[in-house]
C-alpha atoms as a PDB file:
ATOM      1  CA  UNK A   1      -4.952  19.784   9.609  1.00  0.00           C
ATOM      2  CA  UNK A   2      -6.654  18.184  12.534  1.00  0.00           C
ATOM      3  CA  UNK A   3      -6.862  20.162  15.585  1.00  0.00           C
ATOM      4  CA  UNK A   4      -5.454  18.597  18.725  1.00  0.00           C
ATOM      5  CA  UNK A   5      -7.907  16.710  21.130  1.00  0.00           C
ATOM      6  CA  UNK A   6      -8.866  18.408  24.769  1.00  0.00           C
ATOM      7  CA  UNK A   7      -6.011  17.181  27.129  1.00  0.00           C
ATOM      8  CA  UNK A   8      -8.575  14.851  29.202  1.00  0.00           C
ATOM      9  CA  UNK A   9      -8.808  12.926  25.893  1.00  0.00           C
ATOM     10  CA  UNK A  10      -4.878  12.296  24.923  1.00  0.00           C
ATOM     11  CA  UNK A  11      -3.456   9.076  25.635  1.00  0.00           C
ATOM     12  CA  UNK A  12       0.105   8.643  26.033  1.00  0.00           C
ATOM     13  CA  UNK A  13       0.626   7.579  22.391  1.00  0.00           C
ATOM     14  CA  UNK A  14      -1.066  10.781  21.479  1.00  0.00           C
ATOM     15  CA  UNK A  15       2.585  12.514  23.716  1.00  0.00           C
ATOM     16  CA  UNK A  16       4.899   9.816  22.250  1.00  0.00           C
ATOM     17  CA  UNK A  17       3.496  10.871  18.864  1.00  0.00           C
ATOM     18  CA  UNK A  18       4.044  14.398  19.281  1.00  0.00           C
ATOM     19  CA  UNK A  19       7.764  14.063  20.721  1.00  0.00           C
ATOM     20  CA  UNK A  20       8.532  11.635  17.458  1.00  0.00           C
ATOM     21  CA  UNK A  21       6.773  14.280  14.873  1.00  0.00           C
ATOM     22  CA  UNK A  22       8.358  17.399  16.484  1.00  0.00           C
ATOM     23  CA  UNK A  23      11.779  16.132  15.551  1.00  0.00           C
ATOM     24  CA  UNK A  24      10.347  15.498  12.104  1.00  0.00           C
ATOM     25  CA  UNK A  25       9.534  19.169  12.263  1.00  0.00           C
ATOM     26  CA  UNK A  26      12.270  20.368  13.567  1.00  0.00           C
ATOM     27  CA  UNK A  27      14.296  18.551  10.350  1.00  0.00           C
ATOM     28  CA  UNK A  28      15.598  20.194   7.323  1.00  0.00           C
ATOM     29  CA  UNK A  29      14.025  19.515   4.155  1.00  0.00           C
ATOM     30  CA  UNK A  30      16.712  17.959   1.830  1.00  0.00           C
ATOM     31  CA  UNK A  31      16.642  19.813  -1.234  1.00  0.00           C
ATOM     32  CA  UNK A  32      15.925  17.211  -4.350  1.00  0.00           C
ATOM     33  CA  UNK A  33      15.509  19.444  -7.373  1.00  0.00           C
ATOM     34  CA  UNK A  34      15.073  16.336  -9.753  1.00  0.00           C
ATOM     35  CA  UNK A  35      12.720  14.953  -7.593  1.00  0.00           C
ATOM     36  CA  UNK A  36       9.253  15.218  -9.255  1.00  0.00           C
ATOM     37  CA  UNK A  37      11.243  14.152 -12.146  1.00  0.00           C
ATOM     38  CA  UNK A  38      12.230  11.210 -10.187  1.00  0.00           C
ATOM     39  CA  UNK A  39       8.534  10.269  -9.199  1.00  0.00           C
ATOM     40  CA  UNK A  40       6.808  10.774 -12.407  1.00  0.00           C
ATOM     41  CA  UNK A  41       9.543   8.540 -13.675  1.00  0.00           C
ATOM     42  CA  UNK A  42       9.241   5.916 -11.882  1.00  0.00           C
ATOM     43  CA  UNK A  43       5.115   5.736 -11.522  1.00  0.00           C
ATOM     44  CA  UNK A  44       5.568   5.455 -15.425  1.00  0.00           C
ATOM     45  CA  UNK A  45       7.244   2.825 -15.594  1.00  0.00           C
ATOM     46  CA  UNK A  46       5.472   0.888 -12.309  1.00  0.00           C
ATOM     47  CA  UNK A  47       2.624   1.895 -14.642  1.00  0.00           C
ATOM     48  CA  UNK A  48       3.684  -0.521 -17.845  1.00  0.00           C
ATOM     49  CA  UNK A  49       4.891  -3.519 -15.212  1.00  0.00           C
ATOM     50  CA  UNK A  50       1.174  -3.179 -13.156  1.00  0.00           C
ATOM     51  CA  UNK A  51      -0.563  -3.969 -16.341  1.00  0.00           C
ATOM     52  CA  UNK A  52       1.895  -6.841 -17.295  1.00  0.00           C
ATOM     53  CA  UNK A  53       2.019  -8.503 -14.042  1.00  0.00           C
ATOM     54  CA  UNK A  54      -2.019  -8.144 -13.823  1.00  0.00           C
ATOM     55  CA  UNK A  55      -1.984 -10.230 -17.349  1.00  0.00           C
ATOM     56  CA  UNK A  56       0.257 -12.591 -16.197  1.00  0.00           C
ATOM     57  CA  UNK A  57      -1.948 -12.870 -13.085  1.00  0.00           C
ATOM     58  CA  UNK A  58      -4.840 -13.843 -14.326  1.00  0.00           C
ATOM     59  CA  UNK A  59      -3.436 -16.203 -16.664  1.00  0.00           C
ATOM     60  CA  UNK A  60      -2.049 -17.947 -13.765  1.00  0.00           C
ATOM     61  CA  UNK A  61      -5.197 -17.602 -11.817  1.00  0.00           C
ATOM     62  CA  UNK A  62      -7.441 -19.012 -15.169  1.00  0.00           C
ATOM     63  CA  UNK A  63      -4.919 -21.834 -15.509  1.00  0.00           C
ATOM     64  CA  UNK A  64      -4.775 -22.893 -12.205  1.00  0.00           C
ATOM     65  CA  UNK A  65      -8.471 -22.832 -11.361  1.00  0.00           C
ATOM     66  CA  UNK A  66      -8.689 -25.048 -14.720  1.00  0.00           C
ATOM     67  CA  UNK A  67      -6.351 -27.655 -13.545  1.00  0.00           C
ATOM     68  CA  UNK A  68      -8.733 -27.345 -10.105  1.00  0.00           C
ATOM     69  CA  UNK A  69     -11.644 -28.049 -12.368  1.00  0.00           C
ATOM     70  CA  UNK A  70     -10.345 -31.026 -14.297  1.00  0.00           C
ATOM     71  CA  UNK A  71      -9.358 -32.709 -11.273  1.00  0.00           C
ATOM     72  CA  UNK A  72     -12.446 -32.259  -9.301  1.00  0.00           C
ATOM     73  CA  UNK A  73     -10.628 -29.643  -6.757  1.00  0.00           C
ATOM     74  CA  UNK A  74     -13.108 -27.373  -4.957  1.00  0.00           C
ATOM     75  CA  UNK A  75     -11.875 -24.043  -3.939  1.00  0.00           C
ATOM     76  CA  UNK A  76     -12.756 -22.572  -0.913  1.00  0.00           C
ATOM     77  CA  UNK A  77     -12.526 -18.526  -1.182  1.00  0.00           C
ATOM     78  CA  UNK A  78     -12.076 -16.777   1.970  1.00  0.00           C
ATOM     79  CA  UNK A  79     -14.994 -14.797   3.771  1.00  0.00           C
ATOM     80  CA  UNK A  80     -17.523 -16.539   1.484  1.00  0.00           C
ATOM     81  CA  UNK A  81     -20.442 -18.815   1.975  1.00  0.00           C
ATOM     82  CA  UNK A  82     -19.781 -22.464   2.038  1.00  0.00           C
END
């Protein structure tokens, strides 16, 4: 855990912070005995659709930069040298 600046350094979002995270502390924990069940769940199957949706991705991307080349379209990517 971070320890908590000298007050000379806090700004006023530094007090607005600690009001807004106090009541967070001050909360019960729900109890949600299925919930690392829940998680691992659903990172599995985020898991299968990441790899599918990459796929499809750069198919789309290889297709389309293709057609660009065929027609004689130039693309610009951003933050690179023109």
């Amino acid at each position: 855990m971070t320890e908590t600046p000298p007050p000379d350094d806090r700004q006023p979002e530094d007090d607005r912070l600690d009001e807004l995270l106090a009541e967070v502390r001050s909360s019960p924990v729900p109890e949600a005995p299925d919930l690392t069940d829940r998680v691992v769940r659903a990172a599995r199957w985020q898991r299968g659709v990441r790899g599918v949706l990459m796929s499809v991705t750069a198919v789309v991307t290889a297709v389309a930069e293709g057609i660009g080349a065929m027609l004689g379209v130039r693309h610009h990517k951003h933050g690179g040298d023109e």
